[in-house]
PDB file of N, CA and C in Angstrom:
ATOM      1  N   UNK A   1     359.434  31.597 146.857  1.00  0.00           N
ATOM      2  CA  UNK A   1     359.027  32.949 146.519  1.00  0.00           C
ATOM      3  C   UNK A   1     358.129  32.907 145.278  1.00  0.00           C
ATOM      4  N   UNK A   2     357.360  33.923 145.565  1.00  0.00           N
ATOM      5  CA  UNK A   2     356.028  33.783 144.518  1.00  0.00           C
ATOM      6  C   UNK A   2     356.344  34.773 143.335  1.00  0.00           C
ATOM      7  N   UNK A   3     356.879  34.563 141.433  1.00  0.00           N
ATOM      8  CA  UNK A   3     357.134  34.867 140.721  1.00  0.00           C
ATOM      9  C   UNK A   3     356.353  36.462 140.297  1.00  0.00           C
ATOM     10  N   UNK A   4     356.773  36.918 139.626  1.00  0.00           N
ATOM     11  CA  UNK A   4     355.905  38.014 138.977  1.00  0.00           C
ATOM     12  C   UNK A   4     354.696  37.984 138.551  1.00  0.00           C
ATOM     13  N   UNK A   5     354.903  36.476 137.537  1.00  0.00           N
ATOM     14  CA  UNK A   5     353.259  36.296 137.036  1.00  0.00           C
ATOM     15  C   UNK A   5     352.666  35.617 137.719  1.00  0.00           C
ATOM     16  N   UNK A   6     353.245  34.740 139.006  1.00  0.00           N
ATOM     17  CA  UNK A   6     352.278  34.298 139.601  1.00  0.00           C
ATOM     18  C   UNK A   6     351.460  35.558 140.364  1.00  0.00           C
ATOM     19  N   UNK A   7     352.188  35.945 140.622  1.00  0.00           N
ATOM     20  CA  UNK A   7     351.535  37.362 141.556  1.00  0.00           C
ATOM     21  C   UNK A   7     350.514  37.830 140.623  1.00  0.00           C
ATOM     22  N   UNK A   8     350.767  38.334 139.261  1.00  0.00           N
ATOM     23  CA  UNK A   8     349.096  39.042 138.680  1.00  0.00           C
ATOM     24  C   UNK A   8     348.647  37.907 138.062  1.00  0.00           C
ATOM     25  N   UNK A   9     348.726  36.795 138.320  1.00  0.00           N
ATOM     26  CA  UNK A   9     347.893  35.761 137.897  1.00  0.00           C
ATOM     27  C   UNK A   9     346.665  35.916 138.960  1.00  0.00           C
ATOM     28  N   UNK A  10     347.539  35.685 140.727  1.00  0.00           N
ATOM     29  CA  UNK A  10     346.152  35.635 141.447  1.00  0.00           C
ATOM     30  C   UNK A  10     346.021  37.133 141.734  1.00  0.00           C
ATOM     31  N   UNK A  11     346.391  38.187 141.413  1.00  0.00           N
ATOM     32  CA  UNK A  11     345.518  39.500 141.419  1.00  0.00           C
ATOM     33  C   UNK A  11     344.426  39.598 140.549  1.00  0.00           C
ATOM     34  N   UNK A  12     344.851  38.932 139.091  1.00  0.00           N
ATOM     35  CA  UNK A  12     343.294  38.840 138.059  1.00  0.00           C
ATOM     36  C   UNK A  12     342.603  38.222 138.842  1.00  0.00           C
ATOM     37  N   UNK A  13     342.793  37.244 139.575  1.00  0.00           N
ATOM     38  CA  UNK A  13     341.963  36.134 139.749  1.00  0.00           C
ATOM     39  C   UNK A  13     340.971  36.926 141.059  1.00  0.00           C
ATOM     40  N   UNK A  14     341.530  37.469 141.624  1.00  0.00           N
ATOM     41  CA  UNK A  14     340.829  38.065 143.242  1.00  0.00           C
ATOM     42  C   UNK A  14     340.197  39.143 142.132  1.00  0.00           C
ATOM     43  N   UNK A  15     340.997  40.289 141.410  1.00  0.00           N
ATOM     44  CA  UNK A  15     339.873  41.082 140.690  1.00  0.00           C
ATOM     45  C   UNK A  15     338.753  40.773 140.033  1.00  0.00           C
ATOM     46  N   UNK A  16     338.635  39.437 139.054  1.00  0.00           N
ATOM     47  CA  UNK A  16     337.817  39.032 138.589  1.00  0.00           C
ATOM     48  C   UNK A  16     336.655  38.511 139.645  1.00  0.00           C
ATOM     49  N   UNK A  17     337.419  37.581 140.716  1.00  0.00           N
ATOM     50  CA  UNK A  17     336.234  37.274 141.602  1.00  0.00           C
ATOM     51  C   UNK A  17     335.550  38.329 142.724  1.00  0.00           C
ATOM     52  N   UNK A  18     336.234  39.621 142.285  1.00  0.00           N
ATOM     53  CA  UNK A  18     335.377  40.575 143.215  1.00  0.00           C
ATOM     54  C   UNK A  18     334.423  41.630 142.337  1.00  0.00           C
ATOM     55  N   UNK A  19     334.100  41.064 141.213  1.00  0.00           N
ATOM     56  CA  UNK A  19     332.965  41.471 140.155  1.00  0.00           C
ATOM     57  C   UNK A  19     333.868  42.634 139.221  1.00  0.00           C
ATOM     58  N   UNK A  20     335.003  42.954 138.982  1.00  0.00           N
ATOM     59  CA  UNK A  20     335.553  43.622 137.905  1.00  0.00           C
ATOM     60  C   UNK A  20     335.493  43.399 136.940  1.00  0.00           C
ATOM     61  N   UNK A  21     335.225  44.417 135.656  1.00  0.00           N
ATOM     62  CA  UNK A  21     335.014  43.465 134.072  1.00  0.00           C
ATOM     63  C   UNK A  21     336.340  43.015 134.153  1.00  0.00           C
ATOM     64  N   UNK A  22     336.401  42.638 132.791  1.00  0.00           N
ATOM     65  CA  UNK A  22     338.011  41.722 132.474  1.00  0.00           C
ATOM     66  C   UNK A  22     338.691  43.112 132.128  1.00  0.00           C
ATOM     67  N   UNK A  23     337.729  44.064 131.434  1.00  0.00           N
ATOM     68  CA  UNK A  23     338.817  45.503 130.501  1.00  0.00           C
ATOM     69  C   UNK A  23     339.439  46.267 131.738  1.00  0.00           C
ATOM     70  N   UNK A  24     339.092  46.138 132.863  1.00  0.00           N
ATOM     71  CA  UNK A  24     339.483  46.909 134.404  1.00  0.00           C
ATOM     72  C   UNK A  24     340.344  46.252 134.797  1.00  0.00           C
ATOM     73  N   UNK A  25     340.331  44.493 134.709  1.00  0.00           N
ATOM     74  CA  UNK A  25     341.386  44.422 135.554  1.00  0.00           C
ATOM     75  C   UNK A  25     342.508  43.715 134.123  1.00  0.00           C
ATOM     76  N   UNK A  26     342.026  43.940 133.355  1.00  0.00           N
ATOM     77  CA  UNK A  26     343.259  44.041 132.382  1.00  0.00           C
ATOM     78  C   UNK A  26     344.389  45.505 132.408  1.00  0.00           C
ATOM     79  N   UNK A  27     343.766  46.685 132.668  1.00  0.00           N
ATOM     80  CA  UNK A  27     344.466  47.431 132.755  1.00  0.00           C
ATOM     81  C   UNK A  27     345.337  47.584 133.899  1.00  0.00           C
ATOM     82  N   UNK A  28     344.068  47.254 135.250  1.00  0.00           N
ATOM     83  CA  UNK A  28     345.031  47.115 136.594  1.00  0.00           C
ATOM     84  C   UNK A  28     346.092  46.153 136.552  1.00  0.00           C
ATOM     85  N   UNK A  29     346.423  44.782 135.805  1.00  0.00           N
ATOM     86  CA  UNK A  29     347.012  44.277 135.782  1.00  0.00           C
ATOM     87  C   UNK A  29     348.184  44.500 135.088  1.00  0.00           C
ATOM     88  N   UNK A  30     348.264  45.440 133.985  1.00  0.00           N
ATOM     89  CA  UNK A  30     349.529  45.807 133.242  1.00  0.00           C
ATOM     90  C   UNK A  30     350.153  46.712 134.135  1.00  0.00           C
ATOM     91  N   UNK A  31     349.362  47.860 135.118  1.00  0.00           N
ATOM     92  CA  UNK A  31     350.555  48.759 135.613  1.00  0.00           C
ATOM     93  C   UNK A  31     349.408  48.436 137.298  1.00  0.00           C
ATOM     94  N   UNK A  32     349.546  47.162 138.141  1.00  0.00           N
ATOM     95  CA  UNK A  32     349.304  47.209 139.084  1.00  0.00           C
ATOM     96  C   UNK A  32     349.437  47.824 140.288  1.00  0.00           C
ATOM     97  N   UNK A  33     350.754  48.493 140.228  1.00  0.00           N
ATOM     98  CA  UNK A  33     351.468  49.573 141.413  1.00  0.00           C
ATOM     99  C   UNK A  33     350.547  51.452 141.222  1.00  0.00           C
ATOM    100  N   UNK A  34     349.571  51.296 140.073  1.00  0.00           N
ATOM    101  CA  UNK A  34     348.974  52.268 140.156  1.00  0.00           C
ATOM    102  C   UNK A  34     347.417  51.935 140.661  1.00  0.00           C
ATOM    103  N   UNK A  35     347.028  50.526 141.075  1.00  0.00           N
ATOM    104  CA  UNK A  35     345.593  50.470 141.280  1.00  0.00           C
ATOM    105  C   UNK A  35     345.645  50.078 142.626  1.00  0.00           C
ATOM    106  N   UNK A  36     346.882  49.555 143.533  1.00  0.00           N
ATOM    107  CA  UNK A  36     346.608  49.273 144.335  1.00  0.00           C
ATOM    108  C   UNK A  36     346.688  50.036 145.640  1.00  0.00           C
ATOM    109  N   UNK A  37     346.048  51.143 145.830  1.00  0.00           N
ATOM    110  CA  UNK A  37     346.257  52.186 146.403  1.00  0.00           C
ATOM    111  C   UNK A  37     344.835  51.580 147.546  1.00  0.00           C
ATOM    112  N   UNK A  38     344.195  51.736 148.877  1.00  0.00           N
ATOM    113  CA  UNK A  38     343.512  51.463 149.804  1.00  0.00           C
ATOM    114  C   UNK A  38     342.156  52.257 149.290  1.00  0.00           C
ATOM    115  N   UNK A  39     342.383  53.727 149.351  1.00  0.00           N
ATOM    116  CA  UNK A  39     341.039  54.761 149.208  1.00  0.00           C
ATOM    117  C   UNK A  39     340.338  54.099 147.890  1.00  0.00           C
ATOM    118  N   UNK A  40     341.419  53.835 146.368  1.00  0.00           N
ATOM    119  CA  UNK A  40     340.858  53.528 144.946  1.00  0.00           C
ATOM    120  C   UNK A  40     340.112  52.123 145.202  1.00  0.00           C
ATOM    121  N   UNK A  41     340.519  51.740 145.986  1.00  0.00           N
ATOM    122  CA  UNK A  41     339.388  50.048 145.950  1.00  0.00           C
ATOM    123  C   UNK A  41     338.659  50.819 146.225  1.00  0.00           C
ATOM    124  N   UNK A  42     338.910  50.811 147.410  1.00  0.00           N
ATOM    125  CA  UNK A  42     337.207  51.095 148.664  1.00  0.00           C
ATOM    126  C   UNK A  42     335.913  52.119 147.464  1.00  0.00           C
ATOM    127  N   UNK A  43     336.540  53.057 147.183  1.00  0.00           N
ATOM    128  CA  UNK A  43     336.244  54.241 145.982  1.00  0.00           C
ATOM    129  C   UNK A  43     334.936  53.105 144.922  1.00  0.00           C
ATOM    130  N   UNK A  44     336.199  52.392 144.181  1.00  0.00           N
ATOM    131  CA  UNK A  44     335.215  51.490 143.507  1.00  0.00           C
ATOM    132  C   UNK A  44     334.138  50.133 143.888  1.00  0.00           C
ATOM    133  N   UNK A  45     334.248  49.964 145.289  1.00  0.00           N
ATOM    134  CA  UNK A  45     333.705  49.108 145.582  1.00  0.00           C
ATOM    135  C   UNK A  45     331.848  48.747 144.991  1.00  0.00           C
ATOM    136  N   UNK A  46     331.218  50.243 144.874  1.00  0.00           N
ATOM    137  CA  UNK A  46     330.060  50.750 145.029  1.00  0.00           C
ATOM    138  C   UNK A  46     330.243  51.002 143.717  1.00  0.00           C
ATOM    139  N   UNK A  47     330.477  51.329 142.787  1.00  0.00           N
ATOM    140  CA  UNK A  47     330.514  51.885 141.543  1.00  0.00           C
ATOM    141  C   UNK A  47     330.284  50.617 140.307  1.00  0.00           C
ATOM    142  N   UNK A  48     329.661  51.044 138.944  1.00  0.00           N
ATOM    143  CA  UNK A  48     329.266  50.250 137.900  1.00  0.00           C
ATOM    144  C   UNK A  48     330.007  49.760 137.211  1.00  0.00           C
ATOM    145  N   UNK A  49     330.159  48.522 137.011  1.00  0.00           N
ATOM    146  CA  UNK A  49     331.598  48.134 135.879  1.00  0.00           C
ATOM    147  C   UNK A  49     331.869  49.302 134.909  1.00  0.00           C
ATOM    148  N   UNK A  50     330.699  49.918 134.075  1.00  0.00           N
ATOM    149  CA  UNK A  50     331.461  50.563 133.143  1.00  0.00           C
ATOM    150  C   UNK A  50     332.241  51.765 133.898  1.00  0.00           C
ATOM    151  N   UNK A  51     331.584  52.553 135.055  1.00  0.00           N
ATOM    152  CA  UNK A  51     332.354  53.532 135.730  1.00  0.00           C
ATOM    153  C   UNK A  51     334.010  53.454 136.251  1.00  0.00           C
ATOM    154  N   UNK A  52     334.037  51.433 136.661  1.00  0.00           N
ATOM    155  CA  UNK A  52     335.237  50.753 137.064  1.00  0.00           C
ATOM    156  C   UNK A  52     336.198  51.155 135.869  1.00  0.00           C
ATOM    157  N   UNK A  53     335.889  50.497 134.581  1.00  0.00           N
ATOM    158  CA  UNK A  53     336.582  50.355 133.440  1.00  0.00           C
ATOM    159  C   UNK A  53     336.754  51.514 132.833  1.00  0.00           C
ATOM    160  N   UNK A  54     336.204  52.584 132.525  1.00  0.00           N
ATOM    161  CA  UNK A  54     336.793  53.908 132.495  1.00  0.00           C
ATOM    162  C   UNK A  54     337.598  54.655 133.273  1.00  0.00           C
ATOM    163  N   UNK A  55     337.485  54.578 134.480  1.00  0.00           N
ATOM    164  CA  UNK A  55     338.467  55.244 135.672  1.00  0.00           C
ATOM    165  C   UNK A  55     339.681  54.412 135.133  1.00  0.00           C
ATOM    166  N   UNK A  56     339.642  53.009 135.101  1.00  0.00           N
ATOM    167  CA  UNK A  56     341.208  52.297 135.081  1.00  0.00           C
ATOM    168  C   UNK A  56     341.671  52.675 133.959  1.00  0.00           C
ATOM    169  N   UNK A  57     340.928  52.990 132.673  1.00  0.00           N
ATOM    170  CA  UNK A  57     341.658  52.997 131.661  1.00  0.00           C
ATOM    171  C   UNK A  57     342.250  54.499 131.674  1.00  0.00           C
ATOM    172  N   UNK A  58     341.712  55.009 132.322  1.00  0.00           N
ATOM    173  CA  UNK A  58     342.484  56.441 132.215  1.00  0.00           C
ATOM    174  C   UNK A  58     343.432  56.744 133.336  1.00  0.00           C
ATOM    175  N   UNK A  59     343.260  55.937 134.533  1.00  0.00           N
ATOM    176  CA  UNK A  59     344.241  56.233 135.276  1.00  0.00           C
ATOM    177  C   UNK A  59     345.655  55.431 134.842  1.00  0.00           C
ATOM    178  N   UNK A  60     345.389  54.245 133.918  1.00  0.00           N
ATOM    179  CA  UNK A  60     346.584  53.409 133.624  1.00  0.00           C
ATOM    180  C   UNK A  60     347.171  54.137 132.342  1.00  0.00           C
ATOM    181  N   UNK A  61     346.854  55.715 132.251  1.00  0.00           N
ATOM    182  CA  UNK A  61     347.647  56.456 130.856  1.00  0.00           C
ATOM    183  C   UNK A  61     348.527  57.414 131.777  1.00  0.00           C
ATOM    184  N   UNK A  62     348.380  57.646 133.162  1.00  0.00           N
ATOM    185  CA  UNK A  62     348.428  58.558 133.858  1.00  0.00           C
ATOM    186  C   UNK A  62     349.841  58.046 134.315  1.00  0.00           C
ATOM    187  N   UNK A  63     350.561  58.836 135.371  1.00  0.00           N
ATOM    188  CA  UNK A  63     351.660  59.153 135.803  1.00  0.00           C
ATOM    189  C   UNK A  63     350.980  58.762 137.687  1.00  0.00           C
ATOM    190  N   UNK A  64     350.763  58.006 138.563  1.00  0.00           N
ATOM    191  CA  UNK A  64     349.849  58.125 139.587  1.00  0.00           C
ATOM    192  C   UNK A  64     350.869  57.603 140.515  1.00  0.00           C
ATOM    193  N   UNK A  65     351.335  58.746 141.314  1.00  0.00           N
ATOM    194  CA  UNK A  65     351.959  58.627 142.715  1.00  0.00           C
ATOM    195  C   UNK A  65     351.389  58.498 144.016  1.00  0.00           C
ATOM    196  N   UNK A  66     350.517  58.884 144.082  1.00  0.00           N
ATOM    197  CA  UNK A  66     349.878  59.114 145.004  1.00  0.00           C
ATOM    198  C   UNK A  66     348.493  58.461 145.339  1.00  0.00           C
ATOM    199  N   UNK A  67     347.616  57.992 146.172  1.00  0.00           N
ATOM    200  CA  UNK A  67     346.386  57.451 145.843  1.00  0.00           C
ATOM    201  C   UNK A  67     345.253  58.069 145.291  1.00  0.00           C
ATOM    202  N   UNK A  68     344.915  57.641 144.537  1.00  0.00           N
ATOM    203  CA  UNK A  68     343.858  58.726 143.646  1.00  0.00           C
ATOM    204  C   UNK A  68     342.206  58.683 144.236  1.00  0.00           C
ATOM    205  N   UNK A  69     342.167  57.646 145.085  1.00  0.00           N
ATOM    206  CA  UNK A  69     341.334  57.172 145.424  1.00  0.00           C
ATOM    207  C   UNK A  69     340.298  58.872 146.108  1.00  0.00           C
ATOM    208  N   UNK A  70     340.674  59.948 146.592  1.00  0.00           N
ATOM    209  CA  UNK A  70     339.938  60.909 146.963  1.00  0.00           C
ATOM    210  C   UNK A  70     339.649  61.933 145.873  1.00  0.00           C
ATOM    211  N   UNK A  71     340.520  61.847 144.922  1.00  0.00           N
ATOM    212  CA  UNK A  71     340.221  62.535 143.840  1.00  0.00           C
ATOM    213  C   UNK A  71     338.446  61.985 142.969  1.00  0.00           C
ATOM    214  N   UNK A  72     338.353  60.432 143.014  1.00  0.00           N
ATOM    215  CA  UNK A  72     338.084  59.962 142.238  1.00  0.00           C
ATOM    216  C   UNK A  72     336.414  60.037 141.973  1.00  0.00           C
ATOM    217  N   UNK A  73     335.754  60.674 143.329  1.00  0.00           N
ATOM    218  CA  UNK A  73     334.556  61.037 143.114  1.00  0.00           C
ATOM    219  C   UNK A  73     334.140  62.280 142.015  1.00  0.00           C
ATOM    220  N   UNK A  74     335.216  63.008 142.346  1.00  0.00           N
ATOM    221  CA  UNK A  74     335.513  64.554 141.339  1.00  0.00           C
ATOM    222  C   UNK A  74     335.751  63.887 139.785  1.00  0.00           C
ATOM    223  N   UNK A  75     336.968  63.336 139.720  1.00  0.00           N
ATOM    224  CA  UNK A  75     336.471  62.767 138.486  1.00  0.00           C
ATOM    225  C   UNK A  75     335.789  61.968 137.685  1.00  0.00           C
ATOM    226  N   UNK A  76     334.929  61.276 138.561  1.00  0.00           N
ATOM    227  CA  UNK A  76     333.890  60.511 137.891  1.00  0.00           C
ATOM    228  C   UNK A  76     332.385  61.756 137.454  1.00  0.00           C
ATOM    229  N   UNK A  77     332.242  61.905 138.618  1.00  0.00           N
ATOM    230  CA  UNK A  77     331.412  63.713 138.285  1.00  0.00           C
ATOM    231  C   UNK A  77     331.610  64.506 137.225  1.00  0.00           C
ATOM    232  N   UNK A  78     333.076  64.757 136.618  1.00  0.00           N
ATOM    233  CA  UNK A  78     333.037  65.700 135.691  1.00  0.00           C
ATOM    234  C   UNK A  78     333.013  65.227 134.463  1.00  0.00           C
ATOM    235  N   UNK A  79     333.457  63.562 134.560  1.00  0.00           N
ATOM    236  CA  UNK A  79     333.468  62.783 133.315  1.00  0.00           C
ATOM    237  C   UNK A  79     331.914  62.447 132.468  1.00  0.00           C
ATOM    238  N   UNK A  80     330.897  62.624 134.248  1.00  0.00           N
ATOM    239  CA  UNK A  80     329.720  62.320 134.077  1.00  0.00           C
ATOM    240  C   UNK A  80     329.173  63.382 133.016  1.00  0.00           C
ATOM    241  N   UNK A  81     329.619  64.538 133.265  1.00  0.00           N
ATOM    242  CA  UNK A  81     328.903  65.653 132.771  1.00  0.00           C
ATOM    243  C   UNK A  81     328.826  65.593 130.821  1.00  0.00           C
ATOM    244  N   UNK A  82     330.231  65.267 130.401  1.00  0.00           N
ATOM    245  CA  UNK A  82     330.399  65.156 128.721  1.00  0.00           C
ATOM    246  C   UNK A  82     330.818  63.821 128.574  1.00  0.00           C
ATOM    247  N   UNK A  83     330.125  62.554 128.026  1.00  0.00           N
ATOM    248  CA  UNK A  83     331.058  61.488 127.549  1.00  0.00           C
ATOM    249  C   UNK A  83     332.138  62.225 126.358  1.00  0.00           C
ATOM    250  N   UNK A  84     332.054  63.088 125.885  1.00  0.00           N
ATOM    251  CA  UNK A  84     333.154  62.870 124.894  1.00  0.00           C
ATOM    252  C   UNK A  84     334.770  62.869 125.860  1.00  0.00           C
ATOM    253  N   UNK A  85     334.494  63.392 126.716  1.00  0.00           N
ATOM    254  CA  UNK A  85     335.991  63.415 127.715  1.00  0.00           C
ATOM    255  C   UNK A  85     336.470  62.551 128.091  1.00  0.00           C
ATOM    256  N   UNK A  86     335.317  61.508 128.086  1.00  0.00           N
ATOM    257  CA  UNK A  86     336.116  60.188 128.478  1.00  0.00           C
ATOM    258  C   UNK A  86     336.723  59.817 127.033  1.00  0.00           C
ATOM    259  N   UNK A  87     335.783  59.742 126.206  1.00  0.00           N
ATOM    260  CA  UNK A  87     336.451  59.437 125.012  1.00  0.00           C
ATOM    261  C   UNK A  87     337.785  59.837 124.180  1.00  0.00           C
ATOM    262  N   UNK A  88     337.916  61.413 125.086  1.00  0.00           N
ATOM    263  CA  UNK A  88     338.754  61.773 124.290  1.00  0.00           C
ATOM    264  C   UNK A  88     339.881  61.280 124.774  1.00  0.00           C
ATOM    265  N   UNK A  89     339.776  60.981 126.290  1.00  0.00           N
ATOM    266  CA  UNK A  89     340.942  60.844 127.217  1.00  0.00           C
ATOM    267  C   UNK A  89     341.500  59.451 127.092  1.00  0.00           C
ATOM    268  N   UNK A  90     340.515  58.436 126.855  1.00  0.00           N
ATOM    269  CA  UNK A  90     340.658  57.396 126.335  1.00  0.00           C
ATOM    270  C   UNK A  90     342.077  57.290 124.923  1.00  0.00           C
ATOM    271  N   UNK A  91     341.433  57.850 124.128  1.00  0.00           N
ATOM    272  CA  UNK A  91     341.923  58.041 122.917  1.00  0.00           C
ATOM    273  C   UNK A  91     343.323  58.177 122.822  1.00  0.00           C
ATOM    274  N   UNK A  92     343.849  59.068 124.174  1.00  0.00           N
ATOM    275  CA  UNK A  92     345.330  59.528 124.170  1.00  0.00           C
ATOM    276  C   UNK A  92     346.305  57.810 124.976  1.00  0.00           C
ATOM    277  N   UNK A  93     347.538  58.379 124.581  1.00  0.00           N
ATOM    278  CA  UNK A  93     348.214  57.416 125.301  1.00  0.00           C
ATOM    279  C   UNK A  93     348.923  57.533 126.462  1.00  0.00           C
ATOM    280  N   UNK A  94     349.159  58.672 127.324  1.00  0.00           N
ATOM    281  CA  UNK A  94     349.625  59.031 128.412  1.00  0.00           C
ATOM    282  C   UNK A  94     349.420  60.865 128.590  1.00  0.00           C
ATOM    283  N   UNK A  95     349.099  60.207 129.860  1.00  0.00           N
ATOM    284  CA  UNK A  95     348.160  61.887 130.938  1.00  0.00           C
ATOM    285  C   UNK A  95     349.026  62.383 131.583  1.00  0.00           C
ATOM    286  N   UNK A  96     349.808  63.461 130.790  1.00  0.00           N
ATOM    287  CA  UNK A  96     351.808  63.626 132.047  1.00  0.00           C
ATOM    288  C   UNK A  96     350.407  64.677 133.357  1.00  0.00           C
ATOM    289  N   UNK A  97     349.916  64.440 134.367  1.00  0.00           N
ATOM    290  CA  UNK A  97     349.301  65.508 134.901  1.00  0.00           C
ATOM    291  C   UNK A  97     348.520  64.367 136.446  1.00  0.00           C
ATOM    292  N   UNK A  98     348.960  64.991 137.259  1.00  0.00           N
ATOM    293  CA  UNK A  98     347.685  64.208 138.544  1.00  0.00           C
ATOM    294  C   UNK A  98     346.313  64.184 138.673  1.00  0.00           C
ATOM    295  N   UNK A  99     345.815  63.119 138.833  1.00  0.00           N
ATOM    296  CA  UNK A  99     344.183  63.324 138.984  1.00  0.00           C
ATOM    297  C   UNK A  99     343.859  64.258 139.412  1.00  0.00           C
ATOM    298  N   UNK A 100     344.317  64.991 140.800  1.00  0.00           N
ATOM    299  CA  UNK A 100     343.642  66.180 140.784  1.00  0.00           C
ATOM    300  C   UNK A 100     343.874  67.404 139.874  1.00  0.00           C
ATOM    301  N   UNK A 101     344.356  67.818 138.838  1.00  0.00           N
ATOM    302  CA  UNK A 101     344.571  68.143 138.269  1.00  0.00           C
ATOM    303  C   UNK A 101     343.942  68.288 137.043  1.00  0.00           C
ATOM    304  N   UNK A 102     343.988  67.049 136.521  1.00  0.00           N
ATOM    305  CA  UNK A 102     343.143  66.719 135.102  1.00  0.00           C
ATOM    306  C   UNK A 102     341.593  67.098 135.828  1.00  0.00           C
ATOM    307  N   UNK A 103     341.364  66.898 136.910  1.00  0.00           N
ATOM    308  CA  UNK A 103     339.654  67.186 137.307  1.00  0.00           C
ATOM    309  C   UNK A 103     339.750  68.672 137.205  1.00  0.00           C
ATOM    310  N   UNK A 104     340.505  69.314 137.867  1.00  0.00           N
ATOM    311  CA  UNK A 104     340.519  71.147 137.272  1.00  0.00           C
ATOM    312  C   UNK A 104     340.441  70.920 135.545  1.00  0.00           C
ATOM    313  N   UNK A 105     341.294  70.291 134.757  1.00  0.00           N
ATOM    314  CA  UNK A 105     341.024  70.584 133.458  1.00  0.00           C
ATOM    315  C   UNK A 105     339.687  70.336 133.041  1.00  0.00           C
ATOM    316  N   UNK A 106     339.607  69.779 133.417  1.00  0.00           N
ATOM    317  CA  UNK A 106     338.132  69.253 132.689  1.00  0.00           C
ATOM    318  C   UNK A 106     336.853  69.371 133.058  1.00  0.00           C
ATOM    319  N   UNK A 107     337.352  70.331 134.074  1.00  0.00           N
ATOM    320  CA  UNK A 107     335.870  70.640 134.760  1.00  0.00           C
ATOM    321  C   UNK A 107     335.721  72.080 134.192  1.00  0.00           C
ATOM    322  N   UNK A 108     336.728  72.344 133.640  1.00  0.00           N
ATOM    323  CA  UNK A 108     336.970  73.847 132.747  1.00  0.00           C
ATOM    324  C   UNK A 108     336.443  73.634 131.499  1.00  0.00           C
ATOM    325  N   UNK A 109     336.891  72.351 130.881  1.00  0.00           N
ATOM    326  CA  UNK A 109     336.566  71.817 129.300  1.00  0.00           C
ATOM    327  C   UNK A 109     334.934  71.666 128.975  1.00  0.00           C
ATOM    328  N   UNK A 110     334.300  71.013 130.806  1.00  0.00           N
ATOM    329  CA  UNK A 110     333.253  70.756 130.445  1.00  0.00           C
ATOM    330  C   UNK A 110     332.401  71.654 130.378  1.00  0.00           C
ATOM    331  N   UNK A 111     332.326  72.721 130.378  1.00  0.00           N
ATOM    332  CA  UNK A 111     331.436  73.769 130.212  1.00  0.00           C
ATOM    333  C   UNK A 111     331.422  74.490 128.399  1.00  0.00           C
ATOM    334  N   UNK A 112     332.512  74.131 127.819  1.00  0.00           N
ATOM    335  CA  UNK A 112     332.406  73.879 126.439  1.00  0.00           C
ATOM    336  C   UNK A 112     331.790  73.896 125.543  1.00  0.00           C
ATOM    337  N   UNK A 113     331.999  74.017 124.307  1.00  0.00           N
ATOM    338  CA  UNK A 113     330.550  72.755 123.394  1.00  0.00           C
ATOM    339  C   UNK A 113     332.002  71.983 122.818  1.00  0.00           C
ATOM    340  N   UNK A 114     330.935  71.132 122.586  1.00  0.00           N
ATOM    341  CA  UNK A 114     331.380  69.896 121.947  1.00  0.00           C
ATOM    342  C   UNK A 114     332.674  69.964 120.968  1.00  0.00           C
ATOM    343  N   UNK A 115     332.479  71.012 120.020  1.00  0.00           N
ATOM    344  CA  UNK A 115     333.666  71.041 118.788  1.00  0.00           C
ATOM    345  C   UNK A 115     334.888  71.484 119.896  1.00  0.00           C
ATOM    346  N   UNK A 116     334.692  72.688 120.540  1.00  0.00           N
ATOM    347  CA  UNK A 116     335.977  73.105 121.187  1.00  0.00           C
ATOM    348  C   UNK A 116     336.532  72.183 122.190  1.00  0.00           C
ATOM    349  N   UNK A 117     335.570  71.111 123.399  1.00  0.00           N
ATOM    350  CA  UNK A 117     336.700  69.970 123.912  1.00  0.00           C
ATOM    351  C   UNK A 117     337.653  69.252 122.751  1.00  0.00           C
ATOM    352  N   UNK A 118     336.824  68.886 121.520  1.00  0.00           N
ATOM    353  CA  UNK A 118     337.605  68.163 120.546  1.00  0.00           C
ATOM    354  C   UNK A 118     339.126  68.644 120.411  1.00  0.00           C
ATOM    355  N   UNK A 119     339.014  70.065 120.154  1.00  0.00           N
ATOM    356  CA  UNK A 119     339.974  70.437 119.658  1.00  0.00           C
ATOM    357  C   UNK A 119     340.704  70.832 120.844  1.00  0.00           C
ATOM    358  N   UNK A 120     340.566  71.684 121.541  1.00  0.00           N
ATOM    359  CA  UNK A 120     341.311  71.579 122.599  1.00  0.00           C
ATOM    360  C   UNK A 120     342.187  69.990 123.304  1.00  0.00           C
ATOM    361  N   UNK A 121     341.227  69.126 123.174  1.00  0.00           N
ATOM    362  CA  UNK A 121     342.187  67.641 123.433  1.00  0.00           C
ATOM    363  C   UNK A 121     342.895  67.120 122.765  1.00  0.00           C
ATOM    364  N   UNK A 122     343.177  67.648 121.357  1.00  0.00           N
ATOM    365  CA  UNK A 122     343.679  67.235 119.943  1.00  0.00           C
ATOM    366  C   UNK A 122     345.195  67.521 120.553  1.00  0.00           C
TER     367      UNK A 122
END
């Protein structure tokens, strides 16, 4: 039987060799039961490392039952609209809320200015 770490040893190893930065599949690798969903690959297959490595880092703050993978065009879209949202979202340490969900928030936030997402994410 194949150990724990052997197991995300060769998951880095298949993530790394399927063009993921290291910061993406460092995160997929700490809470793996949230990246390995069918729709979220396929989702990122087409997408830019940095787009990869922001989605993971925010979905690995998240609470993710479900596959996020259909949500994930919506939230790359609304993230597109203000970098500070990624930043801010970044910043926190856990998202109690579902992807689809946080994409309603923030598709509310993003119409904003700038000082009020701040504070509102504070």
């Amino acid at each position: 039987m194949v150990g724990n770490r052997d197991s995300l040893a060769a998951l880095r190893q298949v993530l790394l060799e399927r063009g993921f930065q290291a910061a993406a599949v460092d995160a997929m690798c700490r809470y793996p039961g949230k990246f390995l969903w069918p729709d979220l690959l396929i989702f990122w297959r087409d997408k830019s490392p940095e787009t990869v490595t922001s989605c993971a880092e925010i979905l690995a703050r998240m609470d993710v039952l479900t596959d996020p993978g259909e949500q994930m065009e919506a939230l790359v879209a609304v993230l597109a609209q203000r970098s500070l949202l990624t930043k801010c979202l970044l910043a926190t340490d856990r998202i109690q809320m579902p992807v689809a969900k946080l994409v309603r928030v923030l598709d509310r936030l993003a119409l904003l200015d700038a000082e009020t997402i701040q504070t509102c994410l504070e």
